[in-house]
PDB file of N, CA and C in Angstrom:
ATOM      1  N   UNK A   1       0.824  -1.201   0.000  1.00  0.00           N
ATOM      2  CA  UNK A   1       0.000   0.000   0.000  1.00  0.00           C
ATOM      3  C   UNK A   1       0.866   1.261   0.000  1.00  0.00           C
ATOM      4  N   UNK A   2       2.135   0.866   0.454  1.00  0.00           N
ATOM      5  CA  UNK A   2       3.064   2.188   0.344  1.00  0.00           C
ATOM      6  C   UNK A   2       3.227   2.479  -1.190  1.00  0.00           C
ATOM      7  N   UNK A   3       2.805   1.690  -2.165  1.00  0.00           N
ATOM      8  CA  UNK A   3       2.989   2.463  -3.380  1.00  0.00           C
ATOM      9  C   UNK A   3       2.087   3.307  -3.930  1.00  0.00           C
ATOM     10  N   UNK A   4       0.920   3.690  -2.946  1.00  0.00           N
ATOM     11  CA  UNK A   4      -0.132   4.121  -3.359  1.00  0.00           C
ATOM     12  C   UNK A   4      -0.378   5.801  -2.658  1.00  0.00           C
ATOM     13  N   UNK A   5       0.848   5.793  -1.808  1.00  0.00           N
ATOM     14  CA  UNK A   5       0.943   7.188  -1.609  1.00  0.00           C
ATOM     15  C   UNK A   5       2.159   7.916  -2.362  1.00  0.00           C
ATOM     16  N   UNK A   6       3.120   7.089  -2.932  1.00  0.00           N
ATOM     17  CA  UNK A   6       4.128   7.757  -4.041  1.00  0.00           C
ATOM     18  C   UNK A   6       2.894   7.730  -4.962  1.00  0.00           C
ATOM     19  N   UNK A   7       2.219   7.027  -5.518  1.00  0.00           N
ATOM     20  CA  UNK A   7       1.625   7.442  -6.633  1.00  0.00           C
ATOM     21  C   UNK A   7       0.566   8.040  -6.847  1.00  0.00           C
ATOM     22  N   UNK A   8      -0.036   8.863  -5.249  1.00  0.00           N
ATOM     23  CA  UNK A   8      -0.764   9.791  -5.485  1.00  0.00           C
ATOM     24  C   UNK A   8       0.237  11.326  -5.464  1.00  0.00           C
ATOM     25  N   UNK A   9       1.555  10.892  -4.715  1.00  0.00           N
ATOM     26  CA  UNK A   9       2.532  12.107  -4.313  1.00  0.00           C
ATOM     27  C   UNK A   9       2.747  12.428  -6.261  1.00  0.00           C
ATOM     28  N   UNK A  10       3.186  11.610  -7.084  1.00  0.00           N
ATOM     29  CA  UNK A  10       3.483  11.706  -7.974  1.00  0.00           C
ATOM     30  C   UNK A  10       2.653  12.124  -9.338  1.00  0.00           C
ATOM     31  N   UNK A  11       1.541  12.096  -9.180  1.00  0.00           N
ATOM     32  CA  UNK A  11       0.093  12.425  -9.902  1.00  0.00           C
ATOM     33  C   UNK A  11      -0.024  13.842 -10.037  1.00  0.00           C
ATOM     34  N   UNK A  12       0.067  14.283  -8.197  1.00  0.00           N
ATOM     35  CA  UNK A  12      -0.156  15.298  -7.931  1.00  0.00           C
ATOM     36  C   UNK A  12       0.765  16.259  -8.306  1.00  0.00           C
ATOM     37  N   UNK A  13       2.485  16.060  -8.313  1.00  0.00           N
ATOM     38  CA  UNK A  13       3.008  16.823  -8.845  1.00  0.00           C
ATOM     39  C   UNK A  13       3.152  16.545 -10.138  1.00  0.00           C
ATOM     40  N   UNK A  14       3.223  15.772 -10.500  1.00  0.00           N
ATOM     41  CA  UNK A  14       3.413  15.715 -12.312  1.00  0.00           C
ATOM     42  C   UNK A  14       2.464  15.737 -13.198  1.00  0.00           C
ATOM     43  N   UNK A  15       0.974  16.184 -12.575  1.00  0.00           N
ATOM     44  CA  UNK A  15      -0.113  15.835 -13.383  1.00  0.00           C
ATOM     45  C   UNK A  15      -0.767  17.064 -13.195  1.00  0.00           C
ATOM     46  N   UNK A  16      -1.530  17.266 -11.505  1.00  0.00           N
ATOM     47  CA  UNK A  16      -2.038  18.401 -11.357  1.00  0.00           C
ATOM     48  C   UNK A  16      -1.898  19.220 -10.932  1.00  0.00           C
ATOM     49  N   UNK A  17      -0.770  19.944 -10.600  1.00  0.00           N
ATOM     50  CA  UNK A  17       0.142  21.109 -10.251  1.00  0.00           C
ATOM     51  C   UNK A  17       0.492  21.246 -11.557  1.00  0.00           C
ATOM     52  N   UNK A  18       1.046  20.736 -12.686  1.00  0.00           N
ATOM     53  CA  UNK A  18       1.464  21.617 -13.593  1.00  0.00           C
ATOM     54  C   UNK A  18       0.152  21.732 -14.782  1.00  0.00           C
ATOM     55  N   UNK A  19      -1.164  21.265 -14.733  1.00  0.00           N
ATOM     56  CA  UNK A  19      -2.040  21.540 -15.431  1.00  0.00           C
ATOM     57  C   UNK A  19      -2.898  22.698 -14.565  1.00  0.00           C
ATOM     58  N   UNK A  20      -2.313  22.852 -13.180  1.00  0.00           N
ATOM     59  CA  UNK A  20      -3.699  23.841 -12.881  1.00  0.00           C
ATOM     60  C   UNK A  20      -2.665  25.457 -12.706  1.00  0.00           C
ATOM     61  N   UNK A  21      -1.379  25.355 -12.479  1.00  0.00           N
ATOM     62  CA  UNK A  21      -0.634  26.321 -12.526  1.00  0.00           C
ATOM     63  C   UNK A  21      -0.658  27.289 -13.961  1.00  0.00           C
ATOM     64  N   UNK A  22      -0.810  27.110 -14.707  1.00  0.00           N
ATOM     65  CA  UNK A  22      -1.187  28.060 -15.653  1.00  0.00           C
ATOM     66  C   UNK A  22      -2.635  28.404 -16.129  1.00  0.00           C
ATOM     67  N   UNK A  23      -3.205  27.667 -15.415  1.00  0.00           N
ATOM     68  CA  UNK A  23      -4.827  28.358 -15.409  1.00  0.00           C
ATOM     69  C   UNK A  23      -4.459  29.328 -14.506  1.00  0.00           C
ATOM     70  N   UNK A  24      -4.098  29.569 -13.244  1.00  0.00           N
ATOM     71  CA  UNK A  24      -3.844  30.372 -12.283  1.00  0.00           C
ATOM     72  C   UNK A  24      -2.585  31.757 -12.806  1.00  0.00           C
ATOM     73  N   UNK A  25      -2.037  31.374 -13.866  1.00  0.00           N
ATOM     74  CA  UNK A  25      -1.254  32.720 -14.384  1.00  0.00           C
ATOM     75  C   UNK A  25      -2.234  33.442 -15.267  1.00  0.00           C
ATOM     76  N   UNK A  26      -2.713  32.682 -16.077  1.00  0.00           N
ATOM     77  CA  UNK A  26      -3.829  32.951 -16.883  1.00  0.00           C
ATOM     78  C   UNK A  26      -4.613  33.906 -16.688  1.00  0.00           C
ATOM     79  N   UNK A  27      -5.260  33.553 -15.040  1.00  0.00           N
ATOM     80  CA  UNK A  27      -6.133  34.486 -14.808  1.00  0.00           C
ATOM     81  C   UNK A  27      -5.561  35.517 -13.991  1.00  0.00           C
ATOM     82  N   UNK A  28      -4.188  35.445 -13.447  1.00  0.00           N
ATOM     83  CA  UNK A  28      -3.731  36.535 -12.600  1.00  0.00           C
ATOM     84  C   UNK A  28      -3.318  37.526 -13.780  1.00  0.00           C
ATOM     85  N   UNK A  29      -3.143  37.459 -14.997  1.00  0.00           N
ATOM     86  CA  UNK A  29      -2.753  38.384 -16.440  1.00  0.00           C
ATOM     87  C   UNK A  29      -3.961  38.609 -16.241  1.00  0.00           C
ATOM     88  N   UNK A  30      -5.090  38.311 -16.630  1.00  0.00           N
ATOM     89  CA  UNK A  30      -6.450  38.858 -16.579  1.00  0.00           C
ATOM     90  C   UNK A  30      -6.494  39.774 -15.682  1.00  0.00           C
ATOM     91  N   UNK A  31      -6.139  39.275 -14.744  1.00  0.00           N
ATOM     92  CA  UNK A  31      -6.373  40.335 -13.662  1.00  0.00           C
ATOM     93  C   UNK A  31      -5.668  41.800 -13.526  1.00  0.00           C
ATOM     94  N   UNK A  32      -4.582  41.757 -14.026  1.00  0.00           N
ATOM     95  CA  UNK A  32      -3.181  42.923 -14.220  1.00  0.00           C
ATOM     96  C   UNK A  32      -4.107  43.905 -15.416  1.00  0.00           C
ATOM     97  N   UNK A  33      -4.552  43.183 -16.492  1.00  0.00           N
ATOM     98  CA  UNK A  33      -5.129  43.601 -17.758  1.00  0.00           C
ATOM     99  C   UNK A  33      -6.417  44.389 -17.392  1.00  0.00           C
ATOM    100  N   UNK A  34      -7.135  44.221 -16.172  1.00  0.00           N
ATOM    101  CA  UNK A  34      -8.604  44.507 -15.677  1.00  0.00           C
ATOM    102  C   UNK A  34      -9.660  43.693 -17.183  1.00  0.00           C
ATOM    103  N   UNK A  35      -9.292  42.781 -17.346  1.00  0.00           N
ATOM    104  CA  UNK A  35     -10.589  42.045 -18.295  1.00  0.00           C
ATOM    105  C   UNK A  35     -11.054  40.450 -17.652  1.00  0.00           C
ATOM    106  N   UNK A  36     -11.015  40.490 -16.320  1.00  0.00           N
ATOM    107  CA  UNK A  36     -11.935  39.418 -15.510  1.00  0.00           C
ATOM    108  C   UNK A  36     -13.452  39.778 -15.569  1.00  0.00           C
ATOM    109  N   UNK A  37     -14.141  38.927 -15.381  1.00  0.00           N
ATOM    110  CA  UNK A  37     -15.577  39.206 -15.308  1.00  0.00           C
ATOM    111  C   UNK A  37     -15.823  38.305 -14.231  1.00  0.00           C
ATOM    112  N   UNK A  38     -16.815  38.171 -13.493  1.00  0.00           N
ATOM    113  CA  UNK A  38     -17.599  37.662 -12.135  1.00  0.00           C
ATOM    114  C   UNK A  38     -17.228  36.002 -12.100  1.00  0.00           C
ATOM    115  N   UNK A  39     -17.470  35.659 -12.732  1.00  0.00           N
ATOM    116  CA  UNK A  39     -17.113  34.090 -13.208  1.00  0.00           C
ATOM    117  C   UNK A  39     -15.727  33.639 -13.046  1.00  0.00           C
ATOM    118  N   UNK A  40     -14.660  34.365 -13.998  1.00  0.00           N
ATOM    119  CA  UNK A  40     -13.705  34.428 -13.547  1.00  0.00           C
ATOM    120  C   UNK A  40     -12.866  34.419 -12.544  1.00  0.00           C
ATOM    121  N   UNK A  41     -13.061  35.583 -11.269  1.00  0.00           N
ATOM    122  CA  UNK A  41     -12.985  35.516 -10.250  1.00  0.00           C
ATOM    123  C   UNK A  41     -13.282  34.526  -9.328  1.00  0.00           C
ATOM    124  N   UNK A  42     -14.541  34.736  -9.349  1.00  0.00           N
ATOM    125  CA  UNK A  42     -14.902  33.081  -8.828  1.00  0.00           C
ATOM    126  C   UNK A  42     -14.222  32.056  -9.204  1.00  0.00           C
ATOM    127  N   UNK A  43     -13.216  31.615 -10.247  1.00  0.00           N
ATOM    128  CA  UNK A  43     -12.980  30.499 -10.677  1.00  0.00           C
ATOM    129  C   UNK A  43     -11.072  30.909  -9.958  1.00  0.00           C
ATOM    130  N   UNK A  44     -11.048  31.729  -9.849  1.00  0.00           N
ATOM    131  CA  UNK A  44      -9.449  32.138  -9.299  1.00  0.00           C
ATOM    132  C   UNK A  44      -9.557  31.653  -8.451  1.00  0.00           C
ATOM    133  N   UNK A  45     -10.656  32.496  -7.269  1.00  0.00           N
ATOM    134  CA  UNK A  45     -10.776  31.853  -5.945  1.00  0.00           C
ATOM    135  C   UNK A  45     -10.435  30.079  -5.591  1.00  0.00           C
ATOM    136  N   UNK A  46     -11.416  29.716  -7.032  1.00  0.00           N
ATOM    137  CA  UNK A  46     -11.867  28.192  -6.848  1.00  0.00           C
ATOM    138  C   UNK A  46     -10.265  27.530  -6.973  1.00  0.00           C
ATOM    139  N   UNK A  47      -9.924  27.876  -7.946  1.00  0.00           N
ATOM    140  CA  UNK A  47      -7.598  27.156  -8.569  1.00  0.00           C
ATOM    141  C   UNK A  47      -7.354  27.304  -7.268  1.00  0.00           C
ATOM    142  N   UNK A  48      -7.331  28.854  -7.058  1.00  0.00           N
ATOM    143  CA  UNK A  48      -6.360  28.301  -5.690  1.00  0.00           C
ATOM    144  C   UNK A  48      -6.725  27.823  -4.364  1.00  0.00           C
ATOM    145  N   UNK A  49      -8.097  27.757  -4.225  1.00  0.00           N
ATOM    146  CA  UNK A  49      -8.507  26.220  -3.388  1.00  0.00           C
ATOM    147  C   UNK A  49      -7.796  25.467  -3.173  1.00  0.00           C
ATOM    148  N   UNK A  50      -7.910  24.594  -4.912  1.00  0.00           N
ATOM    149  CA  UNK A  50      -8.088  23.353  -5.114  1.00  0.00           C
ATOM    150  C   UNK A  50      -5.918  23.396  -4.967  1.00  0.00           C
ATOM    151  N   UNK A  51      -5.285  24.209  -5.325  1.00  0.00           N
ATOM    152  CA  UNK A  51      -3.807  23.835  -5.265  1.00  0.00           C
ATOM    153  C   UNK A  51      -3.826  24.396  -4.100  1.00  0.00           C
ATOM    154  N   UNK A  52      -4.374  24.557  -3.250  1.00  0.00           N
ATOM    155  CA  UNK A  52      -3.838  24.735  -1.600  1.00  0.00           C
ATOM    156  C   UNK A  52      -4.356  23.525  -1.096  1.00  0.00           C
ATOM    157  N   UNK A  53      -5.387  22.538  -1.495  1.00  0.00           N
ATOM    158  CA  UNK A  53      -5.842  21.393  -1.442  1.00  0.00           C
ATOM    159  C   UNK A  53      -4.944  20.240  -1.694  1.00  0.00           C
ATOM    160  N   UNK A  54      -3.811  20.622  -2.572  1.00  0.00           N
ATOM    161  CA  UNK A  54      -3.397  19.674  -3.660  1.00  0.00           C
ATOM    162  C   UNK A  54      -2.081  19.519  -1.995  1.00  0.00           C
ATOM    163  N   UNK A  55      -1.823  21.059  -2.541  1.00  0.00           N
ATOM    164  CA  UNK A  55      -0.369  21.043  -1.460  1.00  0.00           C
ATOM    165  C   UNK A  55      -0.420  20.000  -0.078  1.00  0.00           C
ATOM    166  N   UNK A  56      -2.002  20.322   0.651  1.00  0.00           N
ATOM    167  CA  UNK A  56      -2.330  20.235   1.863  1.00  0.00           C
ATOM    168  C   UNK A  56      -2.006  18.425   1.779  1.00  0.00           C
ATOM    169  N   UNK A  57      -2.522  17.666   0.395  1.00  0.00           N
ATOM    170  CA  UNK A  57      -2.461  16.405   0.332  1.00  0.00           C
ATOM    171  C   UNK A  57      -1.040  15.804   0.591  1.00  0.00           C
ATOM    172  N   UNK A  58       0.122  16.927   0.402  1.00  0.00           N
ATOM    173  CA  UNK A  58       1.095  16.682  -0.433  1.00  0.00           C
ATOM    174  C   UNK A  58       1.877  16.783   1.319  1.00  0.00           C
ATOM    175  N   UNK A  59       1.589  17.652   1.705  1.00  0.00           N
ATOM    176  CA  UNK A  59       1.983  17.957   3.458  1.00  0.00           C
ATOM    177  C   UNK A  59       1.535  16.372   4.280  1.00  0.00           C
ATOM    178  N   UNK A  60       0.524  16.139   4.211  1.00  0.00           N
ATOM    179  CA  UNK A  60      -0.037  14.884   4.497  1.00  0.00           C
ATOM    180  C   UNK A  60       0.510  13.706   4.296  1.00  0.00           C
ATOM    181  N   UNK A  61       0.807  13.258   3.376  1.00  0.00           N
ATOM    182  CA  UNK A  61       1.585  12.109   2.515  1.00  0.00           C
ATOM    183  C   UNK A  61       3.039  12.077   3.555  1.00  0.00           C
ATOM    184  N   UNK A  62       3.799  13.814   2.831  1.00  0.00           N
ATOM    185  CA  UNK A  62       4.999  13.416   3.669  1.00  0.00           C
ATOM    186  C   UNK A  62       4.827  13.307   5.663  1.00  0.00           C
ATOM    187  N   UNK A  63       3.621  13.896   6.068  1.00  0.00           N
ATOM    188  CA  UNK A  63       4.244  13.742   7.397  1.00  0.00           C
ATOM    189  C   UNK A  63       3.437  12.450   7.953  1.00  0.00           C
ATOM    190  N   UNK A  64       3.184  11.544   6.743  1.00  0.00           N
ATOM    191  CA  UNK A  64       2.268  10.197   6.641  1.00  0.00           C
ATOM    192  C   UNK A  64       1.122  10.257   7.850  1.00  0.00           C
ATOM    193  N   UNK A  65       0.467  11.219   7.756  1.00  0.00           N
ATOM    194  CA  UNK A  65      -1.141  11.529   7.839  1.00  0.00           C
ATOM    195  C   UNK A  65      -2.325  10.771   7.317  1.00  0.00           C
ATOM    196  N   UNK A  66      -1.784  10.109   6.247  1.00  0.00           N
ATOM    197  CA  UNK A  66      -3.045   9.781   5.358  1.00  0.00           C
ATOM    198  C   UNK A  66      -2.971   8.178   5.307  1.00  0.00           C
ATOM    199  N   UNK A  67      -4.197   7.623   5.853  1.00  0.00           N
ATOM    200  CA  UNK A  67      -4.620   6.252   5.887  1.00  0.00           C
ATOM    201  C   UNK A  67      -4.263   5.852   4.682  1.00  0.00           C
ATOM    202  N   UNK A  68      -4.277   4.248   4.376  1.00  0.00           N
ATOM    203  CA  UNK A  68      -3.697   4.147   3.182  1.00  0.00           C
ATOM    204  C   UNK A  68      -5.661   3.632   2.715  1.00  0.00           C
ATOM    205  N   UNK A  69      -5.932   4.304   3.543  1.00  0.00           N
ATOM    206  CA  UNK A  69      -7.669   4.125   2.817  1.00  0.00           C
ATOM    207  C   UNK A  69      -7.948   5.707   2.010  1.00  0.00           C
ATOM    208  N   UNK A  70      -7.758   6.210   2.750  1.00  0.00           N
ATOM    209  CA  UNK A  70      -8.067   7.482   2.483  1.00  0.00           C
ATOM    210  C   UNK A  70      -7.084   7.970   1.194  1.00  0.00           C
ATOM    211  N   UNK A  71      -5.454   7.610   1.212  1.00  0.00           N
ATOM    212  CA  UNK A  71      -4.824   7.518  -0.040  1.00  0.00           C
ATOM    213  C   UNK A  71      -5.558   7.387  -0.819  1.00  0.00           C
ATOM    214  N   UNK A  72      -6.224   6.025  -0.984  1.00  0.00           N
ATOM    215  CA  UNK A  72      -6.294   5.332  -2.323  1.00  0.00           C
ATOM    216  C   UNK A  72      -7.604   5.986  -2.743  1.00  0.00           C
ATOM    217  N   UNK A  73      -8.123   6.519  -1.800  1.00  0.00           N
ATOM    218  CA  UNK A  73      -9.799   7.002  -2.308  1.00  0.00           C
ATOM    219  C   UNK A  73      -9.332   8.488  -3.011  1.00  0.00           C
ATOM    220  N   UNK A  74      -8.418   9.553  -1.936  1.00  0.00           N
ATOM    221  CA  UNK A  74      -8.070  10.711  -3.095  1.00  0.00           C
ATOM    222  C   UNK A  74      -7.582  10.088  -4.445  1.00  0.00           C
ATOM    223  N   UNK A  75      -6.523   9.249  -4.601  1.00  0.00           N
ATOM    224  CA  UNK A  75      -5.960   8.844  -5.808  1.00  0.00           C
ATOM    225  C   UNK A  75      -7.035   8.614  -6.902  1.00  0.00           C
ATOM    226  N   UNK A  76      -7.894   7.648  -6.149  1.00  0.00           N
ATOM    227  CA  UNK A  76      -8.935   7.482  -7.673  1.00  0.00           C
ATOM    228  C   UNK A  76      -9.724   8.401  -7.593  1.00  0.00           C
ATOM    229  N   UNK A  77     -10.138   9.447  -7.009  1.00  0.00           N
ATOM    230  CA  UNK A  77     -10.950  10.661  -7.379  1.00  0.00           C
ATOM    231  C   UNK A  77     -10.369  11.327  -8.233  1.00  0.00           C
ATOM    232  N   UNK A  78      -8.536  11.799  -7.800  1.00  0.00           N
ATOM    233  CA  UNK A  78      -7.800  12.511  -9.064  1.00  0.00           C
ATOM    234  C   UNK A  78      -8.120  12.038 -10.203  1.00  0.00           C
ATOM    235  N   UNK A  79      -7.821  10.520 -10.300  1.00  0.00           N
ATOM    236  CA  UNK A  79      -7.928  10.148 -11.268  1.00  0.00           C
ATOM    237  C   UNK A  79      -9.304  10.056 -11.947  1.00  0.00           C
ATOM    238  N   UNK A  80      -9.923   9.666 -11.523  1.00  0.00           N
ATOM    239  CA  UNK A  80     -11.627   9.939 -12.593  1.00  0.00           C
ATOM    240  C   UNK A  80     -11.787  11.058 -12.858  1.00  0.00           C
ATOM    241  N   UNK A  81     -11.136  12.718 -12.166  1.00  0.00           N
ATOM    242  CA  UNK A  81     -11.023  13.238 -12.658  1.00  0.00           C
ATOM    243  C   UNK A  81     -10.312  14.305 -13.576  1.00  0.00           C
ATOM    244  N   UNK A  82      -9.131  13.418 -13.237  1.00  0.00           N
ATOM    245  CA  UNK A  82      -8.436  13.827 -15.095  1.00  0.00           C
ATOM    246  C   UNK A  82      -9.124  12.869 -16.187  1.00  0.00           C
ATOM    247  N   UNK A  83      -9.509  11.778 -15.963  1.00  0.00           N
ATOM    248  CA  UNK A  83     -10.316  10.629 -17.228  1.00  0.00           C
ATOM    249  C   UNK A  83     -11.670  11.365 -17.568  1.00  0.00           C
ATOM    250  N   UNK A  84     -12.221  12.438 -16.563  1.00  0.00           N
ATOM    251  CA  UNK A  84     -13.252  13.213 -17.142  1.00  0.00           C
ATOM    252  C   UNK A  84     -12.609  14.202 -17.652  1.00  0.00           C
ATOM    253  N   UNK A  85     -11.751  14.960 -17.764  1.00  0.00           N
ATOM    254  CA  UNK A  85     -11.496  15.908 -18.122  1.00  0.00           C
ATOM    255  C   UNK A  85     -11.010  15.130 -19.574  1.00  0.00           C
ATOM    256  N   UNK A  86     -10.591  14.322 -19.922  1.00  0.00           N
ATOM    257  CA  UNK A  86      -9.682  14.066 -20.988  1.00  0.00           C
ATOM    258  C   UNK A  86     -11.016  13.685 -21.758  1.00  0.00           C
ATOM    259  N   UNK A  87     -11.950  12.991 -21.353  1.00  0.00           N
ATOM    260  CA  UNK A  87     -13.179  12.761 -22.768  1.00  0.00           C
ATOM    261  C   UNK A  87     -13.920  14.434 -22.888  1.00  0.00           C
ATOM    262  N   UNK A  88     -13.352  15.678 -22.164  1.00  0.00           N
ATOM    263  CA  UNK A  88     -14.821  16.657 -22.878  1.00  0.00           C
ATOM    264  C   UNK A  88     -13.758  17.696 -23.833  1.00  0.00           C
TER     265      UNK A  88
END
């Protein structure tokens, strides 16, 4: 089961930290530019949630916090949802 927290540690940095980090520059240029709209914002708020979420997993793992139940259940959530993101 210890391979199941390297391979959520490893998901997380090689998968969704570098796909959600440039949504988050994206919209901080938006923001410099003043062409955000309401939605937008809201969706800034939401990125950096979800990568203060990501980190928080990532704090967890190393100070081995995380059941290897609870591992495996974030892992396949990431994962169903990058497999949703990849069919739309």
């Amino acid at each position: 089961m210890e391979n199941i927290k390297e391979d959520l540690k490893k998901i997380i940095l090689d998968v969704m930290l570098p796909k959600t980090e440039p949504y988050k520059e994206e919209i901080n240029n938006a923001i410099k530019n003043n062409t955000l709209d309401q939605d937008e914002i809201d969706a800034k708020k939401d990125i950096e949630s979800f990568i203060e979420e990501l980190n928080n997993i990532l704090e967890a793992i190393e100070e081995n916090k995380l059941s290897p139940e609870d591992t495996k259940s974030i892992y396949e959530k990431i994962v169903t949802m990058i497999n949703e993101h990849k069919e739309e």
